[in-house]
Structure formats: C-alpha cells, structure tokens
PDB file of N, CA and C in Angstrom:
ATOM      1  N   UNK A   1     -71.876 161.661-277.624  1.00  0.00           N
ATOM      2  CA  UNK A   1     -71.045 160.579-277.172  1.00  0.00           C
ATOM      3  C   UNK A   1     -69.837 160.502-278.111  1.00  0.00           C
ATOM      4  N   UNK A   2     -68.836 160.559-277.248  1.00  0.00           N
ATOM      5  CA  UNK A   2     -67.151 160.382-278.223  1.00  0.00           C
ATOM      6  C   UNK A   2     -66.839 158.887-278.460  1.00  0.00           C
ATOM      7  N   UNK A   3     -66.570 158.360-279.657  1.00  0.00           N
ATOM      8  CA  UNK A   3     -65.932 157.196-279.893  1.00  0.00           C
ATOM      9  C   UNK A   3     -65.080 156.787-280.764  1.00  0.00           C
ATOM     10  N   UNK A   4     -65.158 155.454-281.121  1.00  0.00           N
ATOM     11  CA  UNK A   4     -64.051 155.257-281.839  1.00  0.00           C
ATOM     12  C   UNK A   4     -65.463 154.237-283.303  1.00  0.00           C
ATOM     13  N   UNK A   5     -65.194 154.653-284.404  1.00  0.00           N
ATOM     14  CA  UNK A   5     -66.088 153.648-285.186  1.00  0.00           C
ATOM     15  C   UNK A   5     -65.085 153.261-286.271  1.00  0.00           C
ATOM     16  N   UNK A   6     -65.524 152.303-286.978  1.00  0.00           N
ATOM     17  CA  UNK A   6     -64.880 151.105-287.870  1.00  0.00           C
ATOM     18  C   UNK A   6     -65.618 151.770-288.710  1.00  0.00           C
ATOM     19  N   UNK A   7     -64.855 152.773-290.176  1.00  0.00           N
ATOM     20  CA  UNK A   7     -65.829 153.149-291.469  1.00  0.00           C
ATOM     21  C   UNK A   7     -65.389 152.278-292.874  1.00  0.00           C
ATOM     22  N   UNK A   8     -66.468 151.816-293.061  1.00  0.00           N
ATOM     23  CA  UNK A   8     -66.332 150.753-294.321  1.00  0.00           C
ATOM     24  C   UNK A   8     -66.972 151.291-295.623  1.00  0.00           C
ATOM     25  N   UNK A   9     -67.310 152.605-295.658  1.00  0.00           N
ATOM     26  CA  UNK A   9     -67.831 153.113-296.796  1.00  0.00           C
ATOM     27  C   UNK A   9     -68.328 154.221-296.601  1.00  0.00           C
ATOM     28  N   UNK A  10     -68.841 155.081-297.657  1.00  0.00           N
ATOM     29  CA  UNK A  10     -69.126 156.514-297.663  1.00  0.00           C
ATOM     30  C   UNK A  10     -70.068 156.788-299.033  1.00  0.00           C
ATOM     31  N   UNK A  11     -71.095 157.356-298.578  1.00  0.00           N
ATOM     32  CA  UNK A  11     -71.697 158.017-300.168  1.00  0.00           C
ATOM     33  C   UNK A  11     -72.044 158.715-300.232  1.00  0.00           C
ATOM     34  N   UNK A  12     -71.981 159.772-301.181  1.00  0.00           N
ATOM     35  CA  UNK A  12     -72.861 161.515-300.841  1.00  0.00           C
ATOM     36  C   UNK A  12     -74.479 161.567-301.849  1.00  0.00           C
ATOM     37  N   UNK A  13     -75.486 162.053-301.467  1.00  0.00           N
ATOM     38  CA  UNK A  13     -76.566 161.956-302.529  1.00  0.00           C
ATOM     39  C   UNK A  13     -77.024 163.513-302.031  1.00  0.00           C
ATOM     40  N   UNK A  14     -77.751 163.634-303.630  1.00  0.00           N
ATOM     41  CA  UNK A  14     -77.593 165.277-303.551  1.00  0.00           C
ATOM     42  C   UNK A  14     -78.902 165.071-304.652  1.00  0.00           C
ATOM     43  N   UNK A  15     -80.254 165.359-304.050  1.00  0.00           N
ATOM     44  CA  UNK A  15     -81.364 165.470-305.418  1.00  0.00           C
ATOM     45  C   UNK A  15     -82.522 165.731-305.014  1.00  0.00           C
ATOM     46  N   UNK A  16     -83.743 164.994-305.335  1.00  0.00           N
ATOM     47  CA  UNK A  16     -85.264 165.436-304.928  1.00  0.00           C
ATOM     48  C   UNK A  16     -86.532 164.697-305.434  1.00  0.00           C
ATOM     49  N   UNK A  17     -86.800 163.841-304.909  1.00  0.00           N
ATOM     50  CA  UNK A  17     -87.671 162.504-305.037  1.00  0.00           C
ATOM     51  C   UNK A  17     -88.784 162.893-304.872  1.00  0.00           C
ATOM     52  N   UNK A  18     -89.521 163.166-305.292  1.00  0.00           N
ATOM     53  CA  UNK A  18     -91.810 163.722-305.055  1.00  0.00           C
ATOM     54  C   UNK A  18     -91.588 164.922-304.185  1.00  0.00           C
ATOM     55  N   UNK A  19     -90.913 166.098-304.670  1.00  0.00           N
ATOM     56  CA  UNK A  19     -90.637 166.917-304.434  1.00  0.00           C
ATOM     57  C   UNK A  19     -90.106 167.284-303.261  1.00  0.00           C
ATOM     58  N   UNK A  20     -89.452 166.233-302.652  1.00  0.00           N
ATOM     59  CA  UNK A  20     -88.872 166.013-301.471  1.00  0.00           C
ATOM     60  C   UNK A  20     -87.222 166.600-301.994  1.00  0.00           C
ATOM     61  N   UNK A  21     -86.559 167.601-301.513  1.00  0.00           N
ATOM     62  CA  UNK A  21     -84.928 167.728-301.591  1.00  0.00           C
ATOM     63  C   UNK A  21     -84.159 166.914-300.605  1.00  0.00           C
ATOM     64  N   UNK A  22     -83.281 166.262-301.180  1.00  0.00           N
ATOM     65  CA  UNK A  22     -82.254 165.491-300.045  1.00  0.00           C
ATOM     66  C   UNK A  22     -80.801 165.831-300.345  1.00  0.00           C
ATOM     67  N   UNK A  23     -79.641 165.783-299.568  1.00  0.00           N
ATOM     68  CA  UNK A  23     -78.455 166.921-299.657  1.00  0.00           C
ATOM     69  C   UNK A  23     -77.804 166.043-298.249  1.00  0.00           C
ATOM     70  N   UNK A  24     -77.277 165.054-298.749  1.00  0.00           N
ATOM     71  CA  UNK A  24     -76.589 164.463-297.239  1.00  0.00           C
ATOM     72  C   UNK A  24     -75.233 163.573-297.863  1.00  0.00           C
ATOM     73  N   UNK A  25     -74.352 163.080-297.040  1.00  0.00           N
ATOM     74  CA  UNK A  25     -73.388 161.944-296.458  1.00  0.00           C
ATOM     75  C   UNK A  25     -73.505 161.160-296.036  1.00  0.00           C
ATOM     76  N   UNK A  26     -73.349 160.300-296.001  1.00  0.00           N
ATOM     77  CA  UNK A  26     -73.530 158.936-295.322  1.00  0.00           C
ATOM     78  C   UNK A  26     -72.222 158.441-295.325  1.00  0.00           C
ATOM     79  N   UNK A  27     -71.959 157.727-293.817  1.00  0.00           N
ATOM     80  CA  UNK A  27     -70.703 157.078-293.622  1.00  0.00           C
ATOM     81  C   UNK A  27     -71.279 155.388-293.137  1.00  0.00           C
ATOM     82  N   UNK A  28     -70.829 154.157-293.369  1.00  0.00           N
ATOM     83  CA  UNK A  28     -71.475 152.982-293.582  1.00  0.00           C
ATOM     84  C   UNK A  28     -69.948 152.585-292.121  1.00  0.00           C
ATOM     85  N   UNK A  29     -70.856 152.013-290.988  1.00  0.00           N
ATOM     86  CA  UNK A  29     -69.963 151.875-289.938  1.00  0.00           C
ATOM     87  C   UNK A  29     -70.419 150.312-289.383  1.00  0.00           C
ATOM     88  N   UNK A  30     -69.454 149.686-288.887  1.00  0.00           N
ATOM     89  CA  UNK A  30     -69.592 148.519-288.688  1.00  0.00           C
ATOM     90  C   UNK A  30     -69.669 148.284-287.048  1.00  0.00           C
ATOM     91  N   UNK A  31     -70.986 147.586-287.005  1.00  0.00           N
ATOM     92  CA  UNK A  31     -71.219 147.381-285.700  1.00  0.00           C
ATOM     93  C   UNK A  31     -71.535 146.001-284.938  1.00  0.00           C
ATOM     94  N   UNK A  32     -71.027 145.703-284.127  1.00  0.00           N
ATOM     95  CA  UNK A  32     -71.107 144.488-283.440  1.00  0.00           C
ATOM     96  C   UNK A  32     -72.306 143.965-282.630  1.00  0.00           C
ATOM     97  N   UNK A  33     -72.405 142.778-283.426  1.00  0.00           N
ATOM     98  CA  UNK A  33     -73.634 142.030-282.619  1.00  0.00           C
ATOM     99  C   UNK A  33     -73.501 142.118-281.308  1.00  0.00           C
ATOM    100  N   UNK A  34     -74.695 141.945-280.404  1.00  0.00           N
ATOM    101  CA  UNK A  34     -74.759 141.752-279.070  1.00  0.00           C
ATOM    102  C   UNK A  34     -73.882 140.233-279.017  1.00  0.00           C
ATOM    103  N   UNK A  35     -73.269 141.029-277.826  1.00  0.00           N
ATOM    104  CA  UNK A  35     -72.744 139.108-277.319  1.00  0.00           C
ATOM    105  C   UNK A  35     -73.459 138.717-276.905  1.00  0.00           C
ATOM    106  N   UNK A  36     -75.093 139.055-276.052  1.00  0.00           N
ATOM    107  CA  UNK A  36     -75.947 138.005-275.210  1.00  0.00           C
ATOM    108  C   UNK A  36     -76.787 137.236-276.055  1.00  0.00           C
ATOM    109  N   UNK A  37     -76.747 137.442-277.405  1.00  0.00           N
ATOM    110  CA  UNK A  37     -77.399 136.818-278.180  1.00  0.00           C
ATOM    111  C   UNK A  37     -76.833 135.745-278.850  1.00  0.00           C
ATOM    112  N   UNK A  38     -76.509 134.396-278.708  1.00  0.00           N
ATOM    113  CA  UNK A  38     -75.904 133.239-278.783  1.00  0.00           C
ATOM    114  C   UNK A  38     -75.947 132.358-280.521  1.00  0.00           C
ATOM    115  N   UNK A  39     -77.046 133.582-281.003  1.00  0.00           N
ATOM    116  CA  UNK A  39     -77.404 133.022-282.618  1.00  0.00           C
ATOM    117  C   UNK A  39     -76.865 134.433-283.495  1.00  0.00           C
ATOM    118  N   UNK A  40     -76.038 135.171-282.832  1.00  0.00           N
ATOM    119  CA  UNK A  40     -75.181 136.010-284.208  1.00  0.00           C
ATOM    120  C   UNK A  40     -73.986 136.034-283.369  1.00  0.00           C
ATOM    121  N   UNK A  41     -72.765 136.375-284.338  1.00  0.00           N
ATOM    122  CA  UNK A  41     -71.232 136.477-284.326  1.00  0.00           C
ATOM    123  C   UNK A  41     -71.076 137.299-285.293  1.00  0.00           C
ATOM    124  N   UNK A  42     -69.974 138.303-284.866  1.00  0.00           N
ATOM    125  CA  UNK A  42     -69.117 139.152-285.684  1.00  0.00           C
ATOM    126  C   UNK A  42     -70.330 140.773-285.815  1.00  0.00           C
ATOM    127  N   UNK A  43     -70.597 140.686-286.729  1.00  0.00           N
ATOM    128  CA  UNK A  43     -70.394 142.532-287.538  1.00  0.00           C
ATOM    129  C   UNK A  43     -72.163 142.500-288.009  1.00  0.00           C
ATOM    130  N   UNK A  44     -72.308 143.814-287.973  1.00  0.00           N
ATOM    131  CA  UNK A  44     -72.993 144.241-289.116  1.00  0.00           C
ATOM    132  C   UNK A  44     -72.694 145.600-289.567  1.00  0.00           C
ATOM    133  N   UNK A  45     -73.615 146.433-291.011  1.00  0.00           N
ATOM    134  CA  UNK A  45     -73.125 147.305-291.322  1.00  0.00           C
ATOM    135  C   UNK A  45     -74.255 148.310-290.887  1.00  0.00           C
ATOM    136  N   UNK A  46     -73.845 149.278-290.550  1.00  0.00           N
ATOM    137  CA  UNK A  46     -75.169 150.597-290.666  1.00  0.00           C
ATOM    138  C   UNK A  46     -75.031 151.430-291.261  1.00  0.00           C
ATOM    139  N   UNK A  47     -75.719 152.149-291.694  1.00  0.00           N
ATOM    140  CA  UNK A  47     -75.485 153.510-292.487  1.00  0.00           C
ATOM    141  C   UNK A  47     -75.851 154.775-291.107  1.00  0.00           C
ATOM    142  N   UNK A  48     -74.891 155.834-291.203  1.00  0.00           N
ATOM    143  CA  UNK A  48     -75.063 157.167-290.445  1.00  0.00           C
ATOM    144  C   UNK A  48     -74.928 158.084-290.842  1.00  0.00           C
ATOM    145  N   UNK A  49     -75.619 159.079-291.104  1.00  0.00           N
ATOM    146  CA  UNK A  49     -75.719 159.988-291.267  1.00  0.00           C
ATOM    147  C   UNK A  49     -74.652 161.332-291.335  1.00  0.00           C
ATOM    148  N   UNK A  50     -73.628 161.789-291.947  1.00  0.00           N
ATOM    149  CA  UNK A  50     -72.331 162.830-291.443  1.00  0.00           C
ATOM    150  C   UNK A  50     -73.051 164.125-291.126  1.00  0.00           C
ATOM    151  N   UNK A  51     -73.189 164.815-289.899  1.00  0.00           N
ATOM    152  CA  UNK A  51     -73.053 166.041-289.924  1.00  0.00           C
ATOM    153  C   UNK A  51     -73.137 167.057-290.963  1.00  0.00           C
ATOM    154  N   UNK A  52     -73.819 167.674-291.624  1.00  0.00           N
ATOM    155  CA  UNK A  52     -73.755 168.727-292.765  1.00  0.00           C
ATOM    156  C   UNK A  52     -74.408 168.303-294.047  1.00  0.00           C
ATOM    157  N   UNK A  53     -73.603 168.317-295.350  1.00  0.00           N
ATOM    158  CA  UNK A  53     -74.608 168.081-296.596  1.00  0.00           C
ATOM    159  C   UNK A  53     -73.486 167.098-297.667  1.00  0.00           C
ATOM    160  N   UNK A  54     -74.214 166.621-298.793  1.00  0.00           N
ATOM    161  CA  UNK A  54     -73.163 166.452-299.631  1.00  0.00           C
ATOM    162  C   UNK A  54     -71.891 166.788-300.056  1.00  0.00           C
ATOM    163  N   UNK A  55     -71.560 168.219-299.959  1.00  0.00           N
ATOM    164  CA  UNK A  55     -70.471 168.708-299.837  1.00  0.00           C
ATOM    165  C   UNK A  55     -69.331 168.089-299.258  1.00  0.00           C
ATOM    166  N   UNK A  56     -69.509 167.165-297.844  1.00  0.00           N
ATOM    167  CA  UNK A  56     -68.568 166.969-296.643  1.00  0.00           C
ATOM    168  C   UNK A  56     -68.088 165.498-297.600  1.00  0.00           C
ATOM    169  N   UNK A  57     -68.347 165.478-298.704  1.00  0.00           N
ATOM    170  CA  UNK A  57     -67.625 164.200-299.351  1.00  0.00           C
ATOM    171  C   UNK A  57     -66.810 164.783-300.297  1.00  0.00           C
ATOM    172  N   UNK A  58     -66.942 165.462-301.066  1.00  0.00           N
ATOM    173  CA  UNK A  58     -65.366 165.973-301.565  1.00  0.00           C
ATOM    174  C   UNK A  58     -64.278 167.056-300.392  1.00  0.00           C
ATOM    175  N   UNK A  59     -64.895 167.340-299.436  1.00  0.00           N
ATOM    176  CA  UNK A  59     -64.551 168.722-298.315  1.00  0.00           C
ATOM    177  C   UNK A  59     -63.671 167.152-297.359  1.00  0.00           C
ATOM    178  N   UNK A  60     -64.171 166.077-297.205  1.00  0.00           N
ATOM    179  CA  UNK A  60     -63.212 165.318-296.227  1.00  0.00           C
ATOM    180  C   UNK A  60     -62.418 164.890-297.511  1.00  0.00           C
ATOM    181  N   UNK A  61     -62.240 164.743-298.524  1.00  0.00           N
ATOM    182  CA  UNK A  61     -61.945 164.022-299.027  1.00  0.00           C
ATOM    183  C   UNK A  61     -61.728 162.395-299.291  1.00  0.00           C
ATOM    184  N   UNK A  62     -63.343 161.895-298.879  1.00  0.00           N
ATOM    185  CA  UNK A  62     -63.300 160.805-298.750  1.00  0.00           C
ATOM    186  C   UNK A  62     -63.555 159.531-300.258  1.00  0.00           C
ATOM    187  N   UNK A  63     -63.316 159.819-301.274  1.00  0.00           N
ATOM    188  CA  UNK A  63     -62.936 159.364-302.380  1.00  0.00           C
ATOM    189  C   UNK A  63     -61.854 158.491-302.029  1.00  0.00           C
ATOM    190  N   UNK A  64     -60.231 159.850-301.531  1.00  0.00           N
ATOM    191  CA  UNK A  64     -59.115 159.489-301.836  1.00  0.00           C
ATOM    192  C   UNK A  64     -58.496 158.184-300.254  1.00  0.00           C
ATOM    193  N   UNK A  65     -59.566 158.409-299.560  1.00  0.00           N
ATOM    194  CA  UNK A  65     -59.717 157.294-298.029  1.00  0.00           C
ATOM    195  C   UNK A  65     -59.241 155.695-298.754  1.00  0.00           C
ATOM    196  N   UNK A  66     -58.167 154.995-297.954  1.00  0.00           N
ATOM    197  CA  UNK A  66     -58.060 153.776-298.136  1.00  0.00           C
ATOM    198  C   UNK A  66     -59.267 153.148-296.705  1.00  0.00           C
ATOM    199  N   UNK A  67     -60.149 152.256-297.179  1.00  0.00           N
ATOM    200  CA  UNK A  67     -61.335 151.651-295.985  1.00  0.00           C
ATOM    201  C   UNK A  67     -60.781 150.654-296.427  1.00  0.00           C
ATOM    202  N   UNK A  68     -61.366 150.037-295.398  1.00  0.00           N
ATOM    203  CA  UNK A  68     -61.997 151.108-293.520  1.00  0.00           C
ATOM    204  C   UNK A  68     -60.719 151.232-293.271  1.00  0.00           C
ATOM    205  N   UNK A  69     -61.166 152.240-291.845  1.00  0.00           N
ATOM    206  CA  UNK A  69     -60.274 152.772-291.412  1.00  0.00           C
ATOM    207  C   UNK A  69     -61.118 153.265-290.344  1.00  0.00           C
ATOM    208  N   UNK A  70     -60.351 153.273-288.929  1.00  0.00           N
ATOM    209  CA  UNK A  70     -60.895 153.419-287.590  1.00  0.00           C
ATOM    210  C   UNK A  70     -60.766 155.276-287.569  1.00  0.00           C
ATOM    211  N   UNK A  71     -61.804 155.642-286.567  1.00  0.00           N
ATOM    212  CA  UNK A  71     -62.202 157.125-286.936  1.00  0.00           C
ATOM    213  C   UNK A  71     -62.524 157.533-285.717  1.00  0.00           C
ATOM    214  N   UNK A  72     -62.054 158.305-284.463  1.00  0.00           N
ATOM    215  CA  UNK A  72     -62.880 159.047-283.542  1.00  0.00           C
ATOM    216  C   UNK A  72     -63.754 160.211-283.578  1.00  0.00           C
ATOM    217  N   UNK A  73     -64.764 160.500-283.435  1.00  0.00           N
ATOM    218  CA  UNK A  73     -65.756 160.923-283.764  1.00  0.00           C
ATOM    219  C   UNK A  73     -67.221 161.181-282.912  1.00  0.00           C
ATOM    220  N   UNK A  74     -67.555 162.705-282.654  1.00  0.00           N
ATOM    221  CA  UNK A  74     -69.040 162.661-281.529  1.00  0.00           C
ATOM    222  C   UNK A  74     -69.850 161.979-282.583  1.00  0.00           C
ATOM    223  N   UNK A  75     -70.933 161.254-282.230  1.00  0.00           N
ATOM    224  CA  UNK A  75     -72.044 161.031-282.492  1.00  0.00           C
ATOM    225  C   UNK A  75     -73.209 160.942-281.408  1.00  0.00           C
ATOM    226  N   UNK A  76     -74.476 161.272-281.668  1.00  0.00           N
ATOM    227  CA  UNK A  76     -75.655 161.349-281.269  1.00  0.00           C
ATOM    228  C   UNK A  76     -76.979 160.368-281.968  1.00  0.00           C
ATOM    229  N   UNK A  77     -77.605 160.452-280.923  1.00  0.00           N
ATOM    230  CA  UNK A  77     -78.757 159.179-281.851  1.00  0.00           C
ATOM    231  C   UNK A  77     -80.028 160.578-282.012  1.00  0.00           C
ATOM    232  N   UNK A  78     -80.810 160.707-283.165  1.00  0.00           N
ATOM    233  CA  UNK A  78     -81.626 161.578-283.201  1.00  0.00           C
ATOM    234  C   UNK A  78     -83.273 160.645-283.686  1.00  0.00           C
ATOM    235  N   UNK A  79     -84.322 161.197-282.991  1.00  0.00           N
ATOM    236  CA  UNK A  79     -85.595 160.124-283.539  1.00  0.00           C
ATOM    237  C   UNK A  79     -86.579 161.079-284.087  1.00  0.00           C
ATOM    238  N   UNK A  80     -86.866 160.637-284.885  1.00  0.00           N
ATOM    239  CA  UNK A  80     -88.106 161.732-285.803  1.00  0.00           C
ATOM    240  C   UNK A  80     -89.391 161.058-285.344  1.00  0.00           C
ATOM    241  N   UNK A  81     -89.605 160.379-284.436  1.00  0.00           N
ATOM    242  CA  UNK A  81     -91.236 159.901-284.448  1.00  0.00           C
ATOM    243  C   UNK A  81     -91.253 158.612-284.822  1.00  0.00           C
ATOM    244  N   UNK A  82     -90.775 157.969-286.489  1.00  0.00           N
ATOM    245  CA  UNK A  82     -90.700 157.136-287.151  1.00  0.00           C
ATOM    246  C   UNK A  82     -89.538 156.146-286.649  1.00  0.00           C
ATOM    247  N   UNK A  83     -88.382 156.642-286.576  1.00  0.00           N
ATOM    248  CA  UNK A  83     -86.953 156.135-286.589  1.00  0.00           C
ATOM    249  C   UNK A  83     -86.425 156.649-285.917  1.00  0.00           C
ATOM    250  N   UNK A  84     -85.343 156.161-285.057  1.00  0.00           N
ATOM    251  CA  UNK A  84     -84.396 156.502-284.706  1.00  0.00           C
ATOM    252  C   UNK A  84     -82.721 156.640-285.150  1.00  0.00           C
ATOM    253  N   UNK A  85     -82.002 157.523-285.988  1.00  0.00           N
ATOM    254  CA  UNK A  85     -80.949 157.287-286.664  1.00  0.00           C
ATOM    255  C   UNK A  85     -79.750 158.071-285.546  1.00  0.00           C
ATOM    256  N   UNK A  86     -78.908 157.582-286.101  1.00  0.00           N
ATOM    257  CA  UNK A  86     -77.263 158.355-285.710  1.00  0.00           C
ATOM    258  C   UNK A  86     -76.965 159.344-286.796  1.00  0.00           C
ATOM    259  N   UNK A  87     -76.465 160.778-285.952  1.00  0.00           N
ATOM    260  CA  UNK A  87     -75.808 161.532-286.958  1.00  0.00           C
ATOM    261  C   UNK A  87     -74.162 161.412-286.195  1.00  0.00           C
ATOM    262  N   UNK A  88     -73.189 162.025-286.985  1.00  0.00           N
ATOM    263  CA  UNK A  88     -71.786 161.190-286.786  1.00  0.00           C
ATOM    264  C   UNK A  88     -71.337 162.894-287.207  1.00  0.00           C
ATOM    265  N   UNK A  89     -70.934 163.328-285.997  1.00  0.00           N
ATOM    266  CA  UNK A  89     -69.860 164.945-285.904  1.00  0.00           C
ATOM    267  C   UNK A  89     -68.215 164.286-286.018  1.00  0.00           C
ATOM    268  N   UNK A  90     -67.893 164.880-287.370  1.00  0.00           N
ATOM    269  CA  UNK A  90     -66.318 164.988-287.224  1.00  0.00           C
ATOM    270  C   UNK A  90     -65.504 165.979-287.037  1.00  0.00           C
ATOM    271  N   UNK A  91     -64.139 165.983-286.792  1.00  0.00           N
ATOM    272  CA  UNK A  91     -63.575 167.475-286.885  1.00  0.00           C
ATOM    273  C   UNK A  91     -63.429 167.255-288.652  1.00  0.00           C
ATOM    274  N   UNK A  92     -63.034 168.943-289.386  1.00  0.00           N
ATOM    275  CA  UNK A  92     -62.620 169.196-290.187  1.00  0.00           C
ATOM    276  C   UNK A  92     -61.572 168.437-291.400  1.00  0.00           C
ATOM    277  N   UNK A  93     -60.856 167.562-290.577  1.00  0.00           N
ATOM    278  CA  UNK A  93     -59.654 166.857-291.444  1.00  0.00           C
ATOM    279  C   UNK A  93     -60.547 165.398-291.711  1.00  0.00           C
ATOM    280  N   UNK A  94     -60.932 164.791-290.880  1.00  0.00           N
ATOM    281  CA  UNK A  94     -61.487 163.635-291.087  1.00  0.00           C
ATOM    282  C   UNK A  94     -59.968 162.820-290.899  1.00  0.00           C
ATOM    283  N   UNK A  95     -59.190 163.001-289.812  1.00  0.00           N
ATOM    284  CA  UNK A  95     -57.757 161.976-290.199  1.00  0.00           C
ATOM    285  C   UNK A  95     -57.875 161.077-289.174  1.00  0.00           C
ATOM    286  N   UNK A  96     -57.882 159.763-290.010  1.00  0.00           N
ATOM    287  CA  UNK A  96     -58.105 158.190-289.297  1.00  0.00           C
ATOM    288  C   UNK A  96     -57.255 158.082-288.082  1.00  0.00           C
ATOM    289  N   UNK A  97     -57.798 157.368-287.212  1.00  0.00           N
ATOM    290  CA  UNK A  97     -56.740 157.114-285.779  1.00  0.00           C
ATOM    291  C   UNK A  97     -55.742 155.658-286.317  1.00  0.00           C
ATOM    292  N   UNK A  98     -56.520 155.039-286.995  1.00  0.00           N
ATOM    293  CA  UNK A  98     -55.834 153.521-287.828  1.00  0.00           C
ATOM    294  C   UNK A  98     -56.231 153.002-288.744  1.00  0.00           C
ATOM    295  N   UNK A  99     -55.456 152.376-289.810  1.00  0.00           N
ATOM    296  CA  UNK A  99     -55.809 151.627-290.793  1.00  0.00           C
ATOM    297  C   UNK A  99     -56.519 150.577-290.458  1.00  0.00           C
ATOM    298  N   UNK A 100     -57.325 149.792-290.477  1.00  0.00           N
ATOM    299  CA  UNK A 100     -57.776 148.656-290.075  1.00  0.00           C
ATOM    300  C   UNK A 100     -56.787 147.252-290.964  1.00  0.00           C
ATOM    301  N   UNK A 101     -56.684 146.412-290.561  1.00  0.00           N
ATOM    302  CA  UNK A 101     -55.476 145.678-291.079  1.00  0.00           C
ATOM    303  C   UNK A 101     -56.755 144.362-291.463  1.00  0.00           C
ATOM    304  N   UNK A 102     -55.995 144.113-292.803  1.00  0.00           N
ATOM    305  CA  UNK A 102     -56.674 142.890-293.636  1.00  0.00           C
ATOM    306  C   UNK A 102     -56.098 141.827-293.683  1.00  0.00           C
TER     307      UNK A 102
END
C-alpha cells in the first residue's frame, strides 16, 4: 500500500540480547485516532519497522532530517503469529514530500 506518513523520529539498533541478533531501523510515525471513537482526539505514535538493517540510518541520512516531515512511502502490515507490525519500503533518497509546519 502507497502513502503518505507523518515521521516524527528514527532509531537504528544493531546488537544481540540472549543470543538473539537484532540489526534494524525504526521510523516512529504518527497516526490518527479513529474518528468513531468519541473518547480520543488527535495522534498517536507507532514505531515501524524500515525495510533493510541498521545501515539505512546513516545510508538515508536520517540524523541530518529536520522532523517530522511528511514522507511517501510502500508499506505492508506483516504478522508473525504473535503480532502484527508494519514494515515501511522507501526509495533510496528518503526525500520528504513536506516539512510539517509548527
């Protein structure tokens, strides 16, 4: 699915917890409450998953990113049994469609 997401943060982790290896990106995207639900307003945050490994955080160069900043982007929902998460396909540049205005 092609869209447009609101990115409010980014972190890369790269290590190995009870002999578990982990090697990922994470992009922190802001998502909107249901409107049919009459007891929340506005936002929340999620964490998603980027396409590829730690690497794709110095490779987009997302350090030097002023956030948020609006981003088109495939994403897919993937479920392991346990969970269901989003992984988030970008092209190569990672270049924002808009600044988000404060």
């Amino acid at each position: 699915m092609i869209g447009n997401l609101t990115i409010v943060g980014a972190k890369a982790s790269k290590g190995e917890y009870e002999g578990t290896k982990y090697d990922s990106t994470k992009l922190n995207v802001l998502v909107p409450y249901s409107r049919s639900n009459q007891n929340q307003q506005g936002f929340d945050m999620q964490s998603a998953k980027l396409a590829g490994d730690s690497t794709n955080f110095s490779k987009l160069h997302l350090k030097e990113k002023r956030f948020p900043f609006i981003l088109e982007c495939d994403f897919e929902f993937t479920a392991t049994g346990l969970e269901i998460y989003e992984v988030i396909k970008i092209n190569e540049t990672l270049t924002p469609l808009a600044q988000v205005q404060k």
